[in-house]
C-alpha atoms as a PDB file:
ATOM      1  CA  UNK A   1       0.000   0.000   0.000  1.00  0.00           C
ATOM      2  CA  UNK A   2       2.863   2.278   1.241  1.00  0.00           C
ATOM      3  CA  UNK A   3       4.602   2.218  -2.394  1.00  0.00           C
ATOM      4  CA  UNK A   4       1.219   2.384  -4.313  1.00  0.00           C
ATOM      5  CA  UNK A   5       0.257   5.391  -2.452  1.00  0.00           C
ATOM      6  CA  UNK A   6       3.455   7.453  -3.264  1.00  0.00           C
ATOM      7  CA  UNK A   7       3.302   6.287  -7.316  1.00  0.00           C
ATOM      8  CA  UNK A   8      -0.340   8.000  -6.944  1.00  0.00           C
ATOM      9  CA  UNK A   9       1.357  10.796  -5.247  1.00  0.00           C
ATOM     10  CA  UNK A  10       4.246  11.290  -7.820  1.00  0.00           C
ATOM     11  CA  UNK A  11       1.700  10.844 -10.865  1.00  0.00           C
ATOM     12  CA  UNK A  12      -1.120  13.649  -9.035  1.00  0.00           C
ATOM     13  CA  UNK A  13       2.194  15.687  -9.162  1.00  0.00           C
ATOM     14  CA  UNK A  14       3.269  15.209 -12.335  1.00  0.00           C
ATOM     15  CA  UNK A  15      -0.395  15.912 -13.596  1.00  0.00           C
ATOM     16  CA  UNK A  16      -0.373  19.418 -10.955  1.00  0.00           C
ATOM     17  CA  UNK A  17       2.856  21.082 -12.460  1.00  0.00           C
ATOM     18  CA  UNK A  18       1.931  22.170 -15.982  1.00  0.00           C
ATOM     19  CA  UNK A  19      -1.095  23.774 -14.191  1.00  0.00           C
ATOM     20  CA  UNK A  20       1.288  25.718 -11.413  1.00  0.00           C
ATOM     21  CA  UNK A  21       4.043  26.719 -13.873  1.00  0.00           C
ATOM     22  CA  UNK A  22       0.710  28.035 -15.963  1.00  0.00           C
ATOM     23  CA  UNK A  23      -0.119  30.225 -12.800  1.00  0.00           C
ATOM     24  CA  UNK A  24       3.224  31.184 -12.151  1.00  0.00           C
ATOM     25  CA  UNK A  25       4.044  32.378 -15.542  1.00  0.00           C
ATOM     26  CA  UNK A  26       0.366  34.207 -15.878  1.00  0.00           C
ATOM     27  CA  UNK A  27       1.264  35.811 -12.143  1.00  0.00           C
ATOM     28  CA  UNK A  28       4.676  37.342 -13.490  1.00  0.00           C
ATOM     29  CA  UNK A  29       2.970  38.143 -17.174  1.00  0.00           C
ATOM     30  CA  UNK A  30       0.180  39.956 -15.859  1.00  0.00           C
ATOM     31  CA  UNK A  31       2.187  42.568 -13.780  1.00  0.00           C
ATOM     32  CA  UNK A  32       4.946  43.170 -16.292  1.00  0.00           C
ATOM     33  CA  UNK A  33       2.272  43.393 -19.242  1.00  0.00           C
ATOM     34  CA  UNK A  34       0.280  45.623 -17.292  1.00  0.00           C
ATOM     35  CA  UNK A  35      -3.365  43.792 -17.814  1.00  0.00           C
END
């Protein structure tokens, strides 16, 4: 159980990082653009 739940971890992580980099680059575009 202990090895299954940290695969499920690593893939839910995997699938969460393109959406944070996508808020972290819109959080430093919007500033410097000036939206």
């Amino acid at each position: 159980l202990g090895i299954n739940i940290l695969e499920i971890k690593k893939i839910n992580v995997m699938n969460m990082l393109p959406a944070l980099v996508m808020i972290v680059v819109l959080l430093w575009l919007v500033p410097n653009i000036g939206i």
